[in-house]
N, C-alpha and C. Protein backbone atom coordinates (compact mmCIF):
# COMPACT_ATOMS: atom_id res chain seq x y z
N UNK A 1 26.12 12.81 3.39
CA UNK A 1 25.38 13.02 2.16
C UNK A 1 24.74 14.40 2.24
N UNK A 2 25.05 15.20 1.22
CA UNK A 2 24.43 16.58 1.47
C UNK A 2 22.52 16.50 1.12
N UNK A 3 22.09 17.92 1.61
CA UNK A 3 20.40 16.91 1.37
C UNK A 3 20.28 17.40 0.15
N UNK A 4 20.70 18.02 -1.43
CA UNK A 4 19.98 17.72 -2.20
C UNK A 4 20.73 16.31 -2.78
N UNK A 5 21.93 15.87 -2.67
CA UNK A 5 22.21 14.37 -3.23
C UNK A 5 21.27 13.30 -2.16
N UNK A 6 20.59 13.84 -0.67
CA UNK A 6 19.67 13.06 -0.24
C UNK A 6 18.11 13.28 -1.25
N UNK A 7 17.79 14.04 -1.75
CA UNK A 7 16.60 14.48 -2.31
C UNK A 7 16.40 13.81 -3.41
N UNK A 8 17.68 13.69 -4.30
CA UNK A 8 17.75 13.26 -5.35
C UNK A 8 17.70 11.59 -5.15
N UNK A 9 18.96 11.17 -3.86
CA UNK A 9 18.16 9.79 -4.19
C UNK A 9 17.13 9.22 -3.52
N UNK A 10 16.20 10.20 -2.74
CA UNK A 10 14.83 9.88 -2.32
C UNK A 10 14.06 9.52 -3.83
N UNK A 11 14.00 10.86 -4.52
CA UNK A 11 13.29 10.33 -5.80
C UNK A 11 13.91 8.88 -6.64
N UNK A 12 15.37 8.70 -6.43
CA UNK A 12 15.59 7.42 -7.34
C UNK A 12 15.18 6.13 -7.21
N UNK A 13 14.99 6.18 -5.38
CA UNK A 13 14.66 4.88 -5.11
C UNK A 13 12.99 4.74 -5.10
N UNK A 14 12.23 5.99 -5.32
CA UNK A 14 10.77 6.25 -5.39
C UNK A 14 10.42 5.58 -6.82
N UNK A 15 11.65 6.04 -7.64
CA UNK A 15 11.39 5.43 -9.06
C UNK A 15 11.31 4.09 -9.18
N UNK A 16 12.23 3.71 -8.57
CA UNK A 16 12.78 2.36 -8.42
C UNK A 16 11.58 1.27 -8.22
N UNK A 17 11.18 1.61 -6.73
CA UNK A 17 9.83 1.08 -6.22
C UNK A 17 8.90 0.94 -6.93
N UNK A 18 8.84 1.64 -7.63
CA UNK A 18 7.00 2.31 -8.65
C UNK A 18 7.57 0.94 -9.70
N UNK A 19 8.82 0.75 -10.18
CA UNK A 19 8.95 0.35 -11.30
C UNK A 19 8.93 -1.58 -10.85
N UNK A 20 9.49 -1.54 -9.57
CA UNK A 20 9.33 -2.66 -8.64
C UNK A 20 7.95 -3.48 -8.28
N UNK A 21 7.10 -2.17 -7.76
CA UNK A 21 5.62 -2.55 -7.83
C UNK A 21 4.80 -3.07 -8.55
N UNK A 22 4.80 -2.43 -9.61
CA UNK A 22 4.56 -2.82 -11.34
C UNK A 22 4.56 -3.90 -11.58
N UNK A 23 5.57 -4.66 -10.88
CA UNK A 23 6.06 -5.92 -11.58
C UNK A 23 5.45 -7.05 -11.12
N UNK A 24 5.06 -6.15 -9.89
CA UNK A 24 4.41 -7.44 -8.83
C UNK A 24 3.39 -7.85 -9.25
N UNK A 25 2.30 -7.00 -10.15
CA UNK A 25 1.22 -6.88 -10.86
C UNK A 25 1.36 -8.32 -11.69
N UNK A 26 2.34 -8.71 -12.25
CA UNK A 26 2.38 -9.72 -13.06
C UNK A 26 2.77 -11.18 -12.14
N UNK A 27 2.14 -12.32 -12.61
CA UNK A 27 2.04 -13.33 -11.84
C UNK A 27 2.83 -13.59 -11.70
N UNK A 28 4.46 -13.79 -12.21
CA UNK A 28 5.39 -14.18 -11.66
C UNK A 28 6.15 -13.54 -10.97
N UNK A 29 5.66 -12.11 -10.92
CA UNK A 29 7.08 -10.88 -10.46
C UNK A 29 6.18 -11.00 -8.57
N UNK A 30 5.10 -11.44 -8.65
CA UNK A 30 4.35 -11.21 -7.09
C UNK A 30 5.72 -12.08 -6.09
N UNK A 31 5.93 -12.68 -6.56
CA UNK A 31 6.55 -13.05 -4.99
C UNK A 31 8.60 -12.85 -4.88
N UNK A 32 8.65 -12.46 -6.38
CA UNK A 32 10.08 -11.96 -6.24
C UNK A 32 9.64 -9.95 -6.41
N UNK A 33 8.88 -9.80 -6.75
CA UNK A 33 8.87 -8.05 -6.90
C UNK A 33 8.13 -7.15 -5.70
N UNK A 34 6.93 -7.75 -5.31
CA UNK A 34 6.76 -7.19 -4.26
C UNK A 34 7.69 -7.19 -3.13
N UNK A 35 7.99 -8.37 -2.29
CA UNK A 35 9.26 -8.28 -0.99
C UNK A 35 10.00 -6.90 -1.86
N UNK A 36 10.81 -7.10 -3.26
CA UNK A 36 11.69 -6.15 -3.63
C UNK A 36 11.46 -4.87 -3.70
N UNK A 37 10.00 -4.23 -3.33
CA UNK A 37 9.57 -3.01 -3.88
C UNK A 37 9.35 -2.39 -2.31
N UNK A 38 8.91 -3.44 -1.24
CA UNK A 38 9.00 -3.70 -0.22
C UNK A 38 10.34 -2.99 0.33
N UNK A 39 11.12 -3.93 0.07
CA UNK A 39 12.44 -3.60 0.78
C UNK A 39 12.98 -1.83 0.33
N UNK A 40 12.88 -1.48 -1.28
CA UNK A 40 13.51 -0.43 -1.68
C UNK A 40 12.62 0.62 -0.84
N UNK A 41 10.77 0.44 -0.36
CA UNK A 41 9.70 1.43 0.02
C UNK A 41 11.21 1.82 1.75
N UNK A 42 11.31 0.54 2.31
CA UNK A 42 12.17 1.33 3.39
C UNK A 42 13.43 1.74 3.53
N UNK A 43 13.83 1.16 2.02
CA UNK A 43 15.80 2.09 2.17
C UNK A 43 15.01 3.39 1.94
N UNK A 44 14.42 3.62 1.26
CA UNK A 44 13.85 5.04 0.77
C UNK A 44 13.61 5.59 2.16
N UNK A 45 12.62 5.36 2.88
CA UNK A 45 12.63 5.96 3.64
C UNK A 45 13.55 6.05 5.38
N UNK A 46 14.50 5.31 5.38
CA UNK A 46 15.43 5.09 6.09
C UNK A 46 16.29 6.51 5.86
N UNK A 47 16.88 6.36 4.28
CA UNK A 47 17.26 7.14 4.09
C UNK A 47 16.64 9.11 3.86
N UNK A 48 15.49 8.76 3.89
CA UNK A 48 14.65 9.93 4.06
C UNK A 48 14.64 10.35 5.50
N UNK A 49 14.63 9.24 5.74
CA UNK A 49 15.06 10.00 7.81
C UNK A 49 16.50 9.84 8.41
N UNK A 50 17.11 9.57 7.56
CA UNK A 50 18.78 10.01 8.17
C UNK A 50 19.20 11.30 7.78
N UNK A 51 19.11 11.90 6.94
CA UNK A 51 19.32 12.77 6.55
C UNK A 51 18.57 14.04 7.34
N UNK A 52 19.05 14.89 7.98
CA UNK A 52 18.56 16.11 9.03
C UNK A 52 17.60 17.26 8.15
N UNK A 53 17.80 17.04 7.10
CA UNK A 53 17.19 17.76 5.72
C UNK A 53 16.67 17.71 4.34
N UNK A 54 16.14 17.37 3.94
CA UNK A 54 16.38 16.11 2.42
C UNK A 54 15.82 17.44 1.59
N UNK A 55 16.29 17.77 0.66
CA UNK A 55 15.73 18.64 0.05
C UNK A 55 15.62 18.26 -1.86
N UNK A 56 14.49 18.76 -2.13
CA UNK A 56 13.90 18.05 -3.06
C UNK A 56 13.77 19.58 -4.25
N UNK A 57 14.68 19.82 -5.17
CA UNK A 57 14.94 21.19 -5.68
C UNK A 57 13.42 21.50 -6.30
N UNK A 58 12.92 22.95 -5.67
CA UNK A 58 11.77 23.49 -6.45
C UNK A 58 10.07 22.86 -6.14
N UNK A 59 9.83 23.46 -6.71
CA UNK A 59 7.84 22.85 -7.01
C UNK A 59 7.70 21.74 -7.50
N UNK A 60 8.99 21.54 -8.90
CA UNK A 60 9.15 20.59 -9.53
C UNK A 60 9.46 19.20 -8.54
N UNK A 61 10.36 19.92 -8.34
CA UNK A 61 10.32 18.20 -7.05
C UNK A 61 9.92 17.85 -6.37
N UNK A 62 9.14 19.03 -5.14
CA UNK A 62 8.23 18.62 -4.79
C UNK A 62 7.00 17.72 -5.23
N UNK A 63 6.19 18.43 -6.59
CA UNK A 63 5.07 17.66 -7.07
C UNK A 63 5.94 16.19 -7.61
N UNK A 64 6.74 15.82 -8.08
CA UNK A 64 7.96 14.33 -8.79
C UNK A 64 7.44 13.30 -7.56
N UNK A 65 8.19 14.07 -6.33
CA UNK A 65 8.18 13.41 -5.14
C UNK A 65 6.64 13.23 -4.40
N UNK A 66 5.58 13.82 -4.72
CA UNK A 66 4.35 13.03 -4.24
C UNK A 66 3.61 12.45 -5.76
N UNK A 67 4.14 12.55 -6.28
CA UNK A 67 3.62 11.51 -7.78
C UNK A 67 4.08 10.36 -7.43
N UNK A 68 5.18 10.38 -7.61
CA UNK A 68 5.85 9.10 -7.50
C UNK A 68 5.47 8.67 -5.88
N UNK A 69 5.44 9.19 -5.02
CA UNK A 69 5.26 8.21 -3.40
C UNK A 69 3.35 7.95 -3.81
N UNK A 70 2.82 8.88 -4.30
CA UNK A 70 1.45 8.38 -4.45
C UNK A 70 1.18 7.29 -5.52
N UNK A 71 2.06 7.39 -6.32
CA UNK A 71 2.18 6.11 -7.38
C UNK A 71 2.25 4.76 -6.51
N UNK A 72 3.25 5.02 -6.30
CA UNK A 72 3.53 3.68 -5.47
C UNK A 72 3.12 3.21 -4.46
N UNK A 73 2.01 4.36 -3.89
CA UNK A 73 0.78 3.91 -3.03
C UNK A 73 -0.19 2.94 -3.59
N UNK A 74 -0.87 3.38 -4.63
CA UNK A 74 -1.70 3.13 -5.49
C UNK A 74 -1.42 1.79 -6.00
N UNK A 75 -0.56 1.79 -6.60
CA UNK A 75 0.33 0.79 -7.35
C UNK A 75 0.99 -0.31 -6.74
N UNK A 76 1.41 -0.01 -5.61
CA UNK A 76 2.42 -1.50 -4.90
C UNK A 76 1.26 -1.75 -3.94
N UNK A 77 0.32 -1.07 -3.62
CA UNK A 77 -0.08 -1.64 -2.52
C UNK A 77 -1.02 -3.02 -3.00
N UNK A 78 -1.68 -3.05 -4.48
CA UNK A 78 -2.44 -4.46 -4.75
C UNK A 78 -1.43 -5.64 -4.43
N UNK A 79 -0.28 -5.53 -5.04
CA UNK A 79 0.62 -6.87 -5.08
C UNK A 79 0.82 -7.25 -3.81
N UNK A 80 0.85 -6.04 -2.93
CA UNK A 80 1.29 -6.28 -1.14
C UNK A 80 0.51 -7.08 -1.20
N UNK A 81 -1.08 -6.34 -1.04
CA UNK A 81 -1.91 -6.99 -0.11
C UNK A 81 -2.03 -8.98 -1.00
N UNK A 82 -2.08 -8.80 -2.15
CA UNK A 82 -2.19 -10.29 -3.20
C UNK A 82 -1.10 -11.02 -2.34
N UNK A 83 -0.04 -10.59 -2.05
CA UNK A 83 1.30 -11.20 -1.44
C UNK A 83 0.73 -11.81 -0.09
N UNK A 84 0.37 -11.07 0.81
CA UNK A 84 -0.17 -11.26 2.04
C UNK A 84 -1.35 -12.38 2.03
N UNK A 85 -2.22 -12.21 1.11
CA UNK A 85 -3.53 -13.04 0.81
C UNK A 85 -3.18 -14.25 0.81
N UNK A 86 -1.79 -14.90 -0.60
CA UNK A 86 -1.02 -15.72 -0.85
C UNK A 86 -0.65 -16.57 0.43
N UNK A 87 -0.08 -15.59 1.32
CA UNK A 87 0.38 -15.99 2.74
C UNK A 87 -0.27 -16.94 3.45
N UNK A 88 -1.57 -15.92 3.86
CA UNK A 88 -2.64 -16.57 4.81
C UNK A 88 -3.33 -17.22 3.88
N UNK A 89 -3.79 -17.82 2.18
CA UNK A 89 -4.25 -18.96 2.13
C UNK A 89 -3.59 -20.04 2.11
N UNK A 90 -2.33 -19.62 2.06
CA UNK A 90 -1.40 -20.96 2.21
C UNK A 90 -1.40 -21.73 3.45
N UNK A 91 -1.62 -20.79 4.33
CA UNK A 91 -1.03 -20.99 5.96
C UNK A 91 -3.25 -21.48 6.22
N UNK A 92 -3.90 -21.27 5.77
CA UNK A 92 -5.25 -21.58 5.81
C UNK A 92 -5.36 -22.50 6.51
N UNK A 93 -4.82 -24.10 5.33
CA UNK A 93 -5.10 -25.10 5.46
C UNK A 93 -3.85 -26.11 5.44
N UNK A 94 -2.87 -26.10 5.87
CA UNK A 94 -1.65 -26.42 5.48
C UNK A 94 -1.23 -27.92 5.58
N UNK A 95 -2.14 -28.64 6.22
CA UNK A 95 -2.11 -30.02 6.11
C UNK A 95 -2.40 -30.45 5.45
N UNK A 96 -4.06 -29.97 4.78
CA UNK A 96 -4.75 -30.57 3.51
C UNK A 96 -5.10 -30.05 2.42
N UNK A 97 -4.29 -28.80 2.52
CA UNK A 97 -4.00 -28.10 1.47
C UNK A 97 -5.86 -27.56 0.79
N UNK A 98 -6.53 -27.75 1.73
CA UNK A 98 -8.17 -27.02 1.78
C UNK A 98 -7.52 -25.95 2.09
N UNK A 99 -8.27 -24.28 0.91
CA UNK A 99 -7.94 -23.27 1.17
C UNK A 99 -9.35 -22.49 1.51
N UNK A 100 -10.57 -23.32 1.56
CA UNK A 100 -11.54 -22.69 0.72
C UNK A 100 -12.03 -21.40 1.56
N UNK A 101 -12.32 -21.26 2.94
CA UNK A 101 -12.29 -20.64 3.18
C UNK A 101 -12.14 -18.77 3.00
N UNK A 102 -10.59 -18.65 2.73
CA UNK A 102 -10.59 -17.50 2.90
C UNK A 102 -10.63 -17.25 1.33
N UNK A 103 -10.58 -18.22 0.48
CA UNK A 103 -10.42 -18.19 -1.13
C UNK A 103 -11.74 -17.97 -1.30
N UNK A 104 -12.56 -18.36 -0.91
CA UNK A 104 -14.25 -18.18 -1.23
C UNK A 104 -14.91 -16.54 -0.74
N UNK A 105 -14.07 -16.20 -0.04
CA UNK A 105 -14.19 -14.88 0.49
C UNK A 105 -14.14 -13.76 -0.58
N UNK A 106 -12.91 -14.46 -1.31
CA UNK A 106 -12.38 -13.45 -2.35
C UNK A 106 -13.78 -13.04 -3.21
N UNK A 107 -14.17 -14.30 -3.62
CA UNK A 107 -15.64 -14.45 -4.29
C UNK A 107 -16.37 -13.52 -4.22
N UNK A 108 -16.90 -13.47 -2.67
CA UNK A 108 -17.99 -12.61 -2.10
C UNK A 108 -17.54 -10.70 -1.73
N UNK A 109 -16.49 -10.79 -1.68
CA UNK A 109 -15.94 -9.41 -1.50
C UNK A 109 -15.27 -8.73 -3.09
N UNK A 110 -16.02 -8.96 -4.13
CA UNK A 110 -15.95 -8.67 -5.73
C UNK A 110 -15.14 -7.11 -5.55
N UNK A 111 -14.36 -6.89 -6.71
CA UNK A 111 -13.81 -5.62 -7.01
C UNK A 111 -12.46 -4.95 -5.69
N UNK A 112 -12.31 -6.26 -5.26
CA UNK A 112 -11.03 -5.70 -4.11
C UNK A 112 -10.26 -4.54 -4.65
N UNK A 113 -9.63 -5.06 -5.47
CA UNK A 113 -8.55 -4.92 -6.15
C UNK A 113 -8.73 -2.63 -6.96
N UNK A 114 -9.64 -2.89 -7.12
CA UNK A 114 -10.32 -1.26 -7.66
C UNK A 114 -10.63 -0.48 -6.12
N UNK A 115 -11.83 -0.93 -5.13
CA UNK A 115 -11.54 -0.30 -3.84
C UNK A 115 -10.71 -0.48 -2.80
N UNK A 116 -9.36 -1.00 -2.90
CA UNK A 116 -8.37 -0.95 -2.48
C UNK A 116 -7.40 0.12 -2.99
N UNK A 117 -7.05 0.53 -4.42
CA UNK A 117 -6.39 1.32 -5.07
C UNK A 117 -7.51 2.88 -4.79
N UNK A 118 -8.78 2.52 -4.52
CA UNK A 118 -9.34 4.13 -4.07
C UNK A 118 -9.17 4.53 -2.93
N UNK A 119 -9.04 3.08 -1.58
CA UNK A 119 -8.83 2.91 -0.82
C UNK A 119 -7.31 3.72 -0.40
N UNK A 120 -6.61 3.40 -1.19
CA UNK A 120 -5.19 4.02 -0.63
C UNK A 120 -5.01 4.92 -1.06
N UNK A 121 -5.43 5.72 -2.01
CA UNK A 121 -5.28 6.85 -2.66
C UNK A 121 -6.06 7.85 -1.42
N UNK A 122 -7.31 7.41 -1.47
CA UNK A 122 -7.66 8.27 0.07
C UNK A 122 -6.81 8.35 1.01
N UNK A 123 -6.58 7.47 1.46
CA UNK A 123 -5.39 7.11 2.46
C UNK A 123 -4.32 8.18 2.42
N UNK A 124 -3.95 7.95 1.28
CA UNK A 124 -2.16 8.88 0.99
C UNK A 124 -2.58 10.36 0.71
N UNK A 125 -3.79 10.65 0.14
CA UNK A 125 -4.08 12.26 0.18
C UNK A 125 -4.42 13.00 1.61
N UNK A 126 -5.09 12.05 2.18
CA UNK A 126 -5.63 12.32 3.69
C UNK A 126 -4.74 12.67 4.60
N UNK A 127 -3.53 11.62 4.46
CA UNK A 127 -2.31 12.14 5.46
C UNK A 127 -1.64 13.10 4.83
N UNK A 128 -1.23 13.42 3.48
CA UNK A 128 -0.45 14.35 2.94
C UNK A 128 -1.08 15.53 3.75
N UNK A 129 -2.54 15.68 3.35
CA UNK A 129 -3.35 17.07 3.44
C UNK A 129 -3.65 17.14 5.22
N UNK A 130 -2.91 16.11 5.83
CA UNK A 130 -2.88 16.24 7.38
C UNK A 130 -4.62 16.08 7.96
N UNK A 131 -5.27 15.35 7.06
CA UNK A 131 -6.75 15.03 7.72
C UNK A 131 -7.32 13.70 8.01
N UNK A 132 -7.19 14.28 9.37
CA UNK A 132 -7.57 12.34 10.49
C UNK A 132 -8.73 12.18 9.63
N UNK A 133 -9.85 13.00 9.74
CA UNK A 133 -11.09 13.17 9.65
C UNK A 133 -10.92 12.21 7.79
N UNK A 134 -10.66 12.73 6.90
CA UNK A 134 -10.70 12.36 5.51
C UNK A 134 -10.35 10.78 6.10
N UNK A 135 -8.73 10.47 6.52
CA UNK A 135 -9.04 9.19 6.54
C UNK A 135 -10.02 8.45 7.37
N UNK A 136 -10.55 8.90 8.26
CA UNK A 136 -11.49 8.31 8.51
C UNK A 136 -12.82 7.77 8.01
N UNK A 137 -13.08 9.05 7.12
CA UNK A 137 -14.13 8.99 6.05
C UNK A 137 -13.70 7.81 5.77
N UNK A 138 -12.63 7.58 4.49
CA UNK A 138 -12.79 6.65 3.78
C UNK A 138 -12.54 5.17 4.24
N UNK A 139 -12.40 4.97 5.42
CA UNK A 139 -12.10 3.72 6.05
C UNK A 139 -13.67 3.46 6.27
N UNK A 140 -14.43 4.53 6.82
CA UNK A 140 -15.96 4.27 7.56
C UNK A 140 -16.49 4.01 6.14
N UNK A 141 -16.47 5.17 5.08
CA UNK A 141 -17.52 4.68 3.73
C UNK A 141 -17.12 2.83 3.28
N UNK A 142 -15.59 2.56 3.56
CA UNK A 142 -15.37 1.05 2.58
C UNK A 142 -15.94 -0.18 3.51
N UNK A 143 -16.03 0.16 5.03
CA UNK A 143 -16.74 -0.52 5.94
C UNK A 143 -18.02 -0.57 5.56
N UNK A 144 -18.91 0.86 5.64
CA UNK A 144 -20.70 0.57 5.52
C UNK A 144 -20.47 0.01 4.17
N UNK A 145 -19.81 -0.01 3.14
CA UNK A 145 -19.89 -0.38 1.83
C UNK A 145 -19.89 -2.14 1.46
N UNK A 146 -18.88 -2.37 2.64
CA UNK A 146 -18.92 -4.00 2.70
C UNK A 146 -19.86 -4.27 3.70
N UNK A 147 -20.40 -3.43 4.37
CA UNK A 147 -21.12 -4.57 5.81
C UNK A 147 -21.93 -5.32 4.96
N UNK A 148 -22.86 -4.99 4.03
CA UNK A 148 -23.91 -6.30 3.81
C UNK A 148 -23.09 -7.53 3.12
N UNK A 149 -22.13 -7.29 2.88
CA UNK A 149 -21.31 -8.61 2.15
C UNK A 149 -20.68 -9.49 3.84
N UNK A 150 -20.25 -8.42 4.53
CA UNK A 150 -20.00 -9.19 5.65
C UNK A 150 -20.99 -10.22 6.66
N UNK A 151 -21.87 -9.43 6.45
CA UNK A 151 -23.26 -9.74 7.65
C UNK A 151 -23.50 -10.92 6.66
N UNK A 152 -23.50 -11.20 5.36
CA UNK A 152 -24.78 -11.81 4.79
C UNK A 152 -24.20 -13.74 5.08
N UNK A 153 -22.98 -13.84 5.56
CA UNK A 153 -22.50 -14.68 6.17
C UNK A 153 -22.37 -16.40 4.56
N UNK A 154 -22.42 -15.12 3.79
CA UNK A 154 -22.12 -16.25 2.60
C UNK A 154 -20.83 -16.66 2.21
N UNK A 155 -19.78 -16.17 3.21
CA UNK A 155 -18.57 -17.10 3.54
C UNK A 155 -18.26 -16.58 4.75
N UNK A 156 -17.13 -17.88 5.82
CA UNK A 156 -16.88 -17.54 6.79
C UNK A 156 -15.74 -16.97 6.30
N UNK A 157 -14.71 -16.90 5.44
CA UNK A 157 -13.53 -15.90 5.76
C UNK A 157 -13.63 -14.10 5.84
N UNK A 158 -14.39 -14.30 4.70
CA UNK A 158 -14.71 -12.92 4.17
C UNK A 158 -14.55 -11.15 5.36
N UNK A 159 -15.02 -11.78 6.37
CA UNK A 159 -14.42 -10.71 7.57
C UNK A 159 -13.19 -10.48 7.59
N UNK A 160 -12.49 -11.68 7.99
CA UNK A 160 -10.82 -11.76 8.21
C UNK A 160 -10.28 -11.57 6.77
N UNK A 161 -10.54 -11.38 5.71
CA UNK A 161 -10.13 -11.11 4.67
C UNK A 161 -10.15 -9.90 4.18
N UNK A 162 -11.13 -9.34 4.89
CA UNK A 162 -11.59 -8.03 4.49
C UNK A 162 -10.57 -6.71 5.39
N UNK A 163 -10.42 -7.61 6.90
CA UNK A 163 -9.34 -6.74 7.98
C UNK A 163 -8.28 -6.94 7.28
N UNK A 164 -7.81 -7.97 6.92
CA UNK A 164 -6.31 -8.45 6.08
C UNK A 164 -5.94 -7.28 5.31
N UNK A 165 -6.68 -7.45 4.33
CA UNK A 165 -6.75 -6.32 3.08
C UNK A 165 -6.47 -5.13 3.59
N UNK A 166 -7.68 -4.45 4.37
CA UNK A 166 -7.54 -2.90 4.69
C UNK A 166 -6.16 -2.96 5.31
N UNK A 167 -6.01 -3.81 6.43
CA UNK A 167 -4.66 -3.88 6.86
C UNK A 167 -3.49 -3.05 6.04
N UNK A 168 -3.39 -4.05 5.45
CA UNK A 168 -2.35 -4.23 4.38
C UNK A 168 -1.60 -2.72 3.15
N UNK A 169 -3.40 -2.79 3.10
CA UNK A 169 -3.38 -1.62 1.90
C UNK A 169 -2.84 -0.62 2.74
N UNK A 170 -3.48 -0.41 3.85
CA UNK A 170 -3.38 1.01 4.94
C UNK A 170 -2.21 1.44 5.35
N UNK A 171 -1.64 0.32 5.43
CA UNK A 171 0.02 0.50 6.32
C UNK A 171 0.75 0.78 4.68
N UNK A 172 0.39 0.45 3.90
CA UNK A 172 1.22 0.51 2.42
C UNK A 172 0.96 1.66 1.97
N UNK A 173 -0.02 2.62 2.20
CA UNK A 173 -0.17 4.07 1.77
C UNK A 173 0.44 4.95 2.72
N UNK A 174 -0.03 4.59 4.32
CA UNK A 174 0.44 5.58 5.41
C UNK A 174 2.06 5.23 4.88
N UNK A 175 2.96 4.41 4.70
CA UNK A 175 4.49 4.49 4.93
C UNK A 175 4.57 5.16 3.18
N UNK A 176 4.15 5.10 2.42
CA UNK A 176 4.43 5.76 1.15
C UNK A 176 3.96 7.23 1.47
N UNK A 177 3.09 7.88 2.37
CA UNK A 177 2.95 9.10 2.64
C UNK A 177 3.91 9.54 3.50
N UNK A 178 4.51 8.81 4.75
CA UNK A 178 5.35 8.60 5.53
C UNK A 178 6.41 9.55 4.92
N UNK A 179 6.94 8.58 3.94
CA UNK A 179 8.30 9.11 3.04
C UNK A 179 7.92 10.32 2.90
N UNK A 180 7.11 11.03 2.00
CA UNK A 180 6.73 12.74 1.71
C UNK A 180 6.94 13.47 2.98
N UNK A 181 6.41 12.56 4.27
CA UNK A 181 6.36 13.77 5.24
C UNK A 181 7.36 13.89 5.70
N UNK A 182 8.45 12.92 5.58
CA UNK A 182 9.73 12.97 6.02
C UNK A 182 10.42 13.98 5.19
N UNK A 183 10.48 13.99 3.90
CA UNK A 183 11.17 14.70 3.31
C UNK A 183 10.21 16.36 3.38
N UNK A 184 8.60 16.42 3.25
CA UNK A 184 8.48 17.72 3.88
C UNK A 184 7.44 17.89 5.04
N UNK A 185 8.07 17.55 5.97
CA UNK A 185 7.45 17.68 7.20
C UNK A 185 6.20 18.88 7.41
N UNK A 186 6.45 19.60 6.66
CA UNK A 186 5.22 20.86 7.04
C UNK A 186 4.25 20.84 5.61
């Protein structure tokens, strides 16, 4: 594959994803669209690292190609982490189908869903712009930001829900920044 037909279909399957992600957003697309947006986030970048060169024509593609991988930072990473949540309240209580736990968490940890999407957006600018330090910032500000929800011990999941999440979101921005740095390493 020469690298601008690699460049070109870095951006198709970037499209692809974003449009994949999206879908997950809606209650029925979460458990058939995320895995799917999932799977296309690593042909994309599979194929972003087979290729010895990937070249992405101009400024123009450059800026296409971190829109779209920051899109789909932003964007796929709620349904991930909702997907994952899904997971572990299922797996909670699985005999008696008691979820309350980590479901009551959700309660107490209000607005996930908004500092998670600021959450990864930090995330994906921080590594683009090559600064430990930035992501660190914003991991330390969303920590002091939850400790009194954590400490105040008005649910027991709410900790493990809260690592889940960052988890989740974190690894879903670093591999959507991933892809950019693959295709421009410097």
């Amino acid at each position: 594959m020469s690298t601008d037909t690699a460049g070109l279909v870095v951006l198709v399957l970037l499209g692809a994803t974003l449009v994949a992600a999206a879908l997950g957003w809606t209650p029925a697309g979460r458990r058939v669209w995320v895995p799917f947006s999932a799977g296309l986030l690593a042909v994309t970048a599979v194929t972003a690292a087979a290729v010895p060169e990937v070249l992405v024509d101009g400024r123009g593609g450059t800026t296409l190609l971190i829109l779209l991988a920051g899109l789909v930072a932003v964007i796929g990473g709620g349904p991930a982490t909702t997907l994952v949540f899904a997971w572990v309240d299922r797996e909670d209580h699985p005999a008696t189908g008691d979820q309350q736990p980590l479901r009551s968490a959700a309660e107490v940890l209000r607005g996930g869903a908004w500092i998670g999407a600021l959450e990864r957006t930090a995330v994906f600018v921080s590594l683009l712009a090559g600064s430990v330090e930035g992501l660190a910032v914003a991991l330390a500000l969303k920590a002091l930001g939850r400790y009194p929800e954590l400490r105040s011990g008005q649910s027991a999941g709410a900790a493990e829900r809260f690592i889940i999440g960052t988890f989740t979101s974190v690894l879903w921005a670093c591999a959507c920044a991933g892809i950019v740095r693959l295709v421009h390493p410097g």
